[in-house]
N, C-alpha and C. Protein backbone atom coordinates (compact mmCIF):
# COMPACT_ATOMS: atom_id res chain seq x y z
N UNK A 1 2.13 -32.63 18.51
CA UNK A 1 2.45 -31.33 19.07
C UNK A 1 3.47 -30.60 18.20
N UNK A 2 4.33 -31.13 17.57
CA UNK A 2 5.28 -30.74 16.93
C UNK A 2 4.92 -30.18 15.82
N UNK A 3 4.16 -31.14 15.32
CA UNK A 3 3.34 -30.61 14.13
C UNK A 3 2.71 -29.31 13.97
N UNK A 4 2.20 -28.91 15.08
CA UNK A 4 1.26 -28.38 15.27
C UNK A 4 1.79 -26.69 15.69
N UNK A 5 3.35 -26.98 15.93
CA UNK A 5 3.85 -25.62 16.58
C UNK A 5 4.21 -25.56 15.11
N UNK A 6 5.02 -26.17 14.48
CA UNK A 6 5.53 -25.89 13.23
C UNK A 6 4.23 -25.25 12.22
N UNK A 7 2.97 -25.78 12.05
CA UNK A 7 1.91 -25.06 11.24
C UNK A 7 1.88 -23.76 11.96
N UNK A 8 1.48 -23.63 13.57
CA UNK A 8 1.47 -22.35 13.67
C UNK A 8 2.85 -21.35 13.43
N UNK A 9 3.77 -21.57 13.31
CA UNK A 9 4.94 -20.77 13.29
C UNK A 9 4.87 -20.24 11.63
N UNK A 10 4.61 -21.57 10.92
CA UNK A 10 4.39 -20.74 9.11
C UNK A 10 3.38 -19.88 9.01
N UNK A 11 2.36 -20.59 9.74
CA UNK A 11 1.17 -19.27 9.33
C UNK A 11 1.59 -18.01 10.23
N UNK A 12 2.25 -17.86 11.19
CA UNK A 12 2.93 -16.09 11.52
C UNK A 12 3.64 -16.06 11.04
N UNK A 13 4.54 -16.75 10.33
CA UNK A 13 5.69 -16.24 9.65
C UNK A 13 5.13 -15.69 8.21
N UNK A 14 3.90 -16.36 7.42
CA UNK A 14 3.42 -15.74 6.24
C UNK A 14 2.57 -14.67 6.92
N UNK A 15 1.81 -14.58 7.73
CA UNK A 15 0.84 -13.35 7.56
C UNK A 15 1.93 -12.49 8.04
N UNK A 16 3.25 -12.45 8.79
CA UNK A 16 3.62 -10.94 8.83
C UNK A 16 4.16 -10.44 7.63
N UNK A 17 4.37 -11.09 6.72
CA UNK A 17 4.70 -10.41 5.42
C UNK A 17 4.20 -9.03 5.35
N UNK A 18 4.82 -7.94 5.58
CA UNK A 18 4.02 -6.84 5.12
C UNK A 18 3.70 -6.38 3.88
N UNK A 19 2.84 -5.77 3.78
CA UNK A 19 2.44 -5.64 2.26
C UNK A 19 1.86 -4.04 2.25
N UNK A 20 2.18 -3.43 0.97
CA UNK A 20 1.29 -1.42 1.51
C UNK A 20 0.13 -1.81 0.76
N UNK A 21 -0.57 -0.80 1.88
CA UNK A 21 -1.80 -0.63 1.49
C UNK A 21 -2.31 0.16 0.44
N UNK A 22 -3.27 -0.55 -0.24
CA UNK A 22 -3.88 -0.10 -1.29
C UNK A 22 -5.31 0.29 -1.32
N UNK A 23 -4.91 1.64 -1.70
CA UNK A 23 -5.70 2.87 -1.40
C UNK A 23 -7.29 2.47 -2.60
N UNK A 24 -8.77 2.97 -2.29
CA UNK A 24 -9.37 3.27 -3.41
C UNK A 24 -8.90 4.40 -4.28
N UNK A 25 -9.29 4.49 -5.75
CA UNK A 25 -9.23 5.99 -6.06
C UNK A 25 -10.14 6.42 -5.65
N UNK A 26 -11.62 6.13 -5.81
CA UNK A 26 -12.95 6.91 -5.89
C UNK A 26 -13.74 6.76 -4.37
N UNK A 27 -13.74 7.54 -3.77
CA UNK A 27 -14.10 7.33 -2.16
C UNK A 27 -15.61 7.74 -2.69
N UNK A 28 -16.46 7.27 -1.73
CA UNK A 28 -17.72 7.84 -1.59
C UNK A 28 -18.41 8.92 -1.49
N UNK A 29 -17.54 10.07 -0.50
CA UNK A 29 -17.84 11.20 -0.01
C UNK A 29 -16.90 12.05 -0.87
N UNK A 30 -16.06 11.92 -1.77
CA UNK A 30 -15.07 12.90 -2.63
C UNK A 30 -15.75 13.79 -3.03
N UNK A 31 -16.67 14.19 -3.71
CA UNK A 31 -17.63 15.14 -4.33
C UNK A 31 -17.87 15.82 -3.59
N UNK A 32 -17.83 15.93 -2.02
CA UNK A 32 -18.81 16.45 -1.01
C UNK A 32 -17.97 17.11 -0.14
N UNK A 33 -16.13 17.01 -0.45
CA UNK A 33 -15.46 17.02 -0.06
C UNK A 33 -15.10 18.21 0.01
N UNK A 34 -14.36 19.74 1.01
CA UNK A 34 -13.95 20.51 0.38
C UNK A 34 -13.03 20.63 0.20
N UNK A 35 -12.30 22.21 -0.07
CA UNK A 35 -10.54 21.53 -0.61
C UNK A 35 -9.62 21.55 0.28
N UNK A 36 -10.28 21.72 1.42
CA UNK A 36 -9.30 21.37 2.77
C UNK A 36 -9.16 20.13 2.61
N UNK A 37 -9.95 19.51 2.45
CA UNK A 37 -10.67 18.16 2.74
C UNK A 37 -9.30 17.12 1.55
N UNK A 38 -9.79 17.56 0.32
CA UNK A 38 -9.51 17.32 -0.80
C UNK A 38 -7.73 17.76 -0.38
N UNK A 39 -7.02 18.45 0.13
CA UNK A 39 -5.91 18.31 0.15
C UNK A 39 -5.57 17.51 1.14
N UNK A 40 -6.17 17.14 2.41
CA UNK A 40 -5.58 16.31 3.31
C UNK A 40 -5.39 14.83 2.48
N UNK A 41 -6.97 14.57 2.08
CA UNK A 41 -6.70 13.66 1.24
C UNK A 41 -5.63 13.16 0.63
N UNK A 42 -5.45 14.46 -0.31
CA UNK A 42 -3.80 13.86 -1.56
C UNK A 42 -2.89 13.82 -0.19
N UNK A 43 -2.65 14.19 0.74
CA UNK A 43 -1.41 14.04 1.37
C UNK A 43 -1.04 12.65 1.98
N UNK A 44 -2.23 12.42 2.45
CA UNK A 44 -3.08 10.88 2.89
C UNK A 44 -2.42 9.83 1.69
N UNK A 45 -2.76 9.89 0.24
CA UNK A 45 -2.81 9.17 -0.63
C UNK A 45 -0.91 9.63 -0.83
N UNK A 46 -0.47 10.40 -1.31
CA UNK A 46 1.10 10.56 -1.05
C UNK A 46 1.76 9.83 -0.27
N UNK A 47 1.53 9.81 1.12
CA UNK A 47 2.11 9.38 2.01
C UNK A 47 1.87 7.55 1.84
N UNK A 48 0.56 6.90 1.11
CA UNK A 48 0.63 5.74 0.86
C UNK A 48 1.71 5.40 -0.24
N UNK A 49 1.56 6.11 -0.93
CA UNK A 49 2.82 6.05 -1.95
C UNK A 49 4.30 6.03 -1.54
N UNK A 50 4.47 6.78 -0.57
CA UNK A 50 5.79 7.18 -0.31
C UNK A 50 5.91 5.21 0.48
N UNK A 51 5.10 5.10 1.40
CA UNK A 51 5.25 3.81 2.00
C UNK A 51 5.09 2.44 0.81
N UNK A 52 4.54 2.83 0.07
CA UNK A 52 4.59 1.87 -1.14
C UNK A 52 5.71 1.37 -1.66
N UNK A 53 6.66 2.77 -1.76
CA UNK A 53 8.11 2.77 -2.54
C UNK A 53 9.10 2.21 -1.79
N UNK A 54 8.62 2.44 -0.16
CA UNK A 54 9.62 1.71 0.94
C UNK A 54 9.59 -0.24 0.86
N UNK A 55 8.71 0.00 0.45
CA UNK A 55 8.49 -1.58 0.50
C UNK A 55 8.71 -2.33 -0.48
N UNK A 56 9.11 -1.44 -2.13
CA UNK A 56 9.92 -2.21 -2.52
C UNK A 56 11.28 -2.49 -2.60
N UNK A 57 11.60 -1.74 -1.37
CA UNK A 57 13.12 -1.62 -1.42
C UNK A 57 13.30 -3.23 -1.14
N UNK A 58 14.72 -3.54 -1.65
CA UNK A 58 15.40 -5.11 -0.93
C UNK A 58 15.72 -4.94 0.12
N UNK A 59 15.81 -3.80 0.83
CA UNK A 59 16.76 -4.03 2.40
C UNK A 59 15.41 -3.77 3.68
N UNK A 60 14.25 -3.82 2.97
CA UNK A 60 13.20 -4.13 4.13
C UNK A 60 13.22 -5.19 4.89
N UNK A 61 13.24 -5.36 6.50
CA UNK A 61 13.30 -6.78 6.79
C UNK A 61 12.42 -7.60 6.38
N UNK A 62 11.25 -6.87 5.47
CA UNK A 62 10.43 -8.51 5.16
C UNK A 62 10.66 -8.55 4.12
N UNK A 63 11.72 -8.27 2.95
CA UNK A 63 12.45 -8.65 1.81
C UNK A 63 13.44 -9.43 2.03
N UNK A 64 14.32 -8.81 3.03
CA UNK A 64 15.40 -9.84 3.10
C UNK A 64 15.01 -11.26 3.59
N UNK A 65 13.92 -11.27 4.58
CA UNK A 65 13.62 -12.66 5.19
C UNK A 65 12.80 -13.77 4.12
N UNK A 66 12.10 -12.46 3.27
CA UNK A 66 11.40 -13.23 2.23
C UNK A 66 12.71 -13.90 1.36
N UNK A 67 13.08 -13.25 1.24
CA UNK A 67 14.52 -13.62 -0.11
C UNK A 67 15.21 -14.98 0.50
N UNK A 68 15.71 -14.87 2.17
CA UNK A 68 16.25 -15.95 2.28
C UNK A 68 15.41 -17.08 2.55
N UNK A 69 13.86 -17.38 3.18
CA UNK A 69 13.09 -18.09 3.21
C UNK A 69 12.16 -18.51 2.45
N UNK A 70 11.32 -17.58 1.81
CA UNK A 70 10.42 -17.81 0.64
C UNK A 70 10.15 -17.05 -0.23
N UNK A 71 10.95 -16.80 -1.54
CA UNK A 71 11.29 -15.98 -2.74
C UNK A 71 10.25 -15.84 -3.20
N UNK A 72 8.61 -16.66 -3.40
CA UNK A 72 7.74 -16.05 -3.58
C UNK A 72 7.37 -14.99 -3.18
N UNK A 73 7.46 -14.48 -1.92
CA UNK A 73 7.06 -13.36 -0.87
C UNK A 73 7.57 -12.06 -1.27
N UNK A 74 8.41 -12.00 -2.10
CA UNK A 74 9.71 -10.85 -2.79
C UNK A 74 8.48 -10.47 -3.79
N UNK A 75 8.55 -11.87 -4.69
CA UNK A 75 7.50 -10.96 -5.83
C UNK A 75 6.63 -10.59 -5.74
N UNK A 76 5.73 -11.83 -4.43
CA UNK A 76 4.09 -10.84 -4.37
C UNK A 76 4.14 -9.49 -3.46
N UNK A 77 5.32 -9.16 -2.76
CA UNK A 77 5.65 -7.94 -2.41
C UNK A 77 5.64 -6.74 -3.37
N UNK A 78 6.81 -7.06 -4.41
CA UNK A 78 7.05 -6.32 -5.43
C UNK A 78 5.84 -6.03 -6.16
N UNK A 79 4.71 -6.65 -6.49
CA UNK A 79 3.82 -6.72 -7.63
C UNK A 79 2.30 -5.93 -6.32
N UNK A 80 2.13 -6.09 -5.23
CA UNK A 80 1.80 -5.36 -4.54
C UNK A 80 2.17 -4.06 -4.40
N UNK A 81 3.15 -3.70 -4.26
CA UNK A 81 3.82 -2.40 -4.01
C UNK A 81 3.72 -1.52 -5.45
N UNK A 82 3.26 -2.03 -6.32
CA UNK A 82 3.45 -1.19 -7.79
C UNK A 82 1.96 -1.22 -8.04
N UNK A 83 1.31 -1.65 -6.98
CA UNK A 83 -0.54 -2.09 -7.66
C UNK A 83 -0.89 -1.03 -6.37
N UNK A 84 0.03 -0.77 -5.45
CA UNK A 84 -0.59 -0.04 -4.46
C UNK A 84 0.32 1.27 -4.86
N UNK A 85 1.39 1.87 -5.71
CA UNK A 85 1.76 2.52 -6.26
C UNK A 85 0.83 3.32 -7.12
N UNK A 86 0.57 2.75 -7.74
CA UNK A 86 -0.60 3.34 -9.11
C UNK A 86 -1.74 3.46 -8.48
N UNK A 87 -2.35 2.86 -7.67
CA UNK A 87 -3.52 3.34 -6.91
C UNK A 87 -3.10 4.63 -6.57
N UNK A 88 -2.73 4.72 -6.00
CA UNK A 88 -2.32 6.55 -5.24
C UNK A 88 -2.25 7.46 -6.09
N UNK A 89 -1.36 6.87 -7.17
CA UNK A 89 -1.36 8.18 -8.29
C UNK A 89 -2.40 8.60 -8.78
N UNK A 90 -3.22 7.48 -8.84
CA UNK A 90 -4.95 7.78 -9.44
C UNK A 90 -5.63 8.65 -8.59
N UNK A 91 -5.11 8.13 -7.10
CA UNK A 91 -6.26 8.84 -6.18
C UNK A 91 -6.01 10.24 -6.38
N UNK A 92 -4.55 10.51 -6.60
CA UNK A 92 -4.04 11.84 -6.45
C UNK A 92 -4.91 12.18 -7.45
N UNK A 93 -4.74 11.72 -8.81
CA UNK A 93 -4.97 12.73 -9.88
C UNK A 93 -6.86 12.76 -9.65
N UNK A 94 -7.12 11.88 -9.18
CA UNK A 94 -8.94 11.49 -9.33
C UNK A 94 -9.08 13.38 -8.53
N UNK A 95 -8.12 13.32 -7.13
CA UNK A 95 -8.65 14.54 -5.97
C UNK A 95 -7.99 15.49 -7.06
N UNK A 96 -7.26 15.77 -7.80
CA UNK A 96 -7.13 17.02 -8.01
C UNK A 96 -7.31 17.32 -9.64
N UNK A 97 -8.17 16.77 -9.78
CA UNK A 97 -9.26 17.09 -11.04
C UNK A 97 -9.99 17.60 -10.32
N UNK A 98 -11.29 16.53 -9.09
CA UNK A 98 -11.95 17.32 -8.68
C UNK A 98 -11.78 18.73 -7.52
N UNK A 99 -10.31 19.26 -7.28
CA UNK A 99 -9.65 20.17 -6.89
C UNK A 99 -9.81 21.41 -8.01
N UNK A 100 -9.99 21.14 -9.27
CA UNK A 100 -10.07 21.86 -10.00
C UNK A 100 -11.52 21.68 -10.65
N UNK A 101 -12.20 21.24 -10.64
CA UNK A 101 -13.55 21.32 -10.69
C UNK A 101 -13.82 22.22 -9.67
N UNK A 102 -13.74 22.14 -8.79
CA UNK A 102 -14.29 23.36 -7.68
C UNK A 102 -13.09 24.65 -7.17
N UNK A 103 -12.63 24.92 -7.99
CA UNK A 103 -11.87 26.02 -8.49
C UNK A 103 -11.42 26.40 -7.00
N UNK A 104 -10.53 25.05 -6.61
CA UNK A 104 -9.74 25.64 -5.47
C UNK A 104 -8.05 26.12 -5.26
């Protein structure tokens, strides 16, 4: 039994690791999109960014808990947060090329 609370307690303690989400650049429907569309979008993809940058801060509680419990969790945080960083910027720039392809 003991055993058994202790496995379940690591596996919630690793999956709440939060981690930001990482955006596609190239959506399916982008082309088809208009530039209403195409701006909600970038704001959409911004706002992943902006949450990207929060998460690599050190004073997130799942940095600090990572830091004092399992220092792996810091880096695959960190190395997440810069892979879901650059995604966004792409998406941005992917929507507003085609923002300017359709001369909005």
């Amino acid at each position: 039994m003991k055993k058994l609370f202790c496995f379940s307690f690591l596996v919630l303690f690793l999956n709440a690791c939060a981690t930001p989400h990482v955006v596609s650049v190239i959506g399916p429907n982008d082309s088809s999109m208009t530039c209403n569309q195409l701006d909600s979008e970038i704001a959409i993809a911004s706002n992943y960014k902006r949450d990207a940058k929060k998460e690599k801060s050190y004073g997130t509680a799942t940095n600090v808990g990572a830091i004092l419990f399992w220092l792996p969790g810091v880096v695959a945080t960190q190395m997440n947060a810069n892979e879901a960083m650059r995604a966004a910027d792409d998406r941005i720039n992917h929507l507003t090329r085609l923002k300017a392809k359709k001369n909005c």
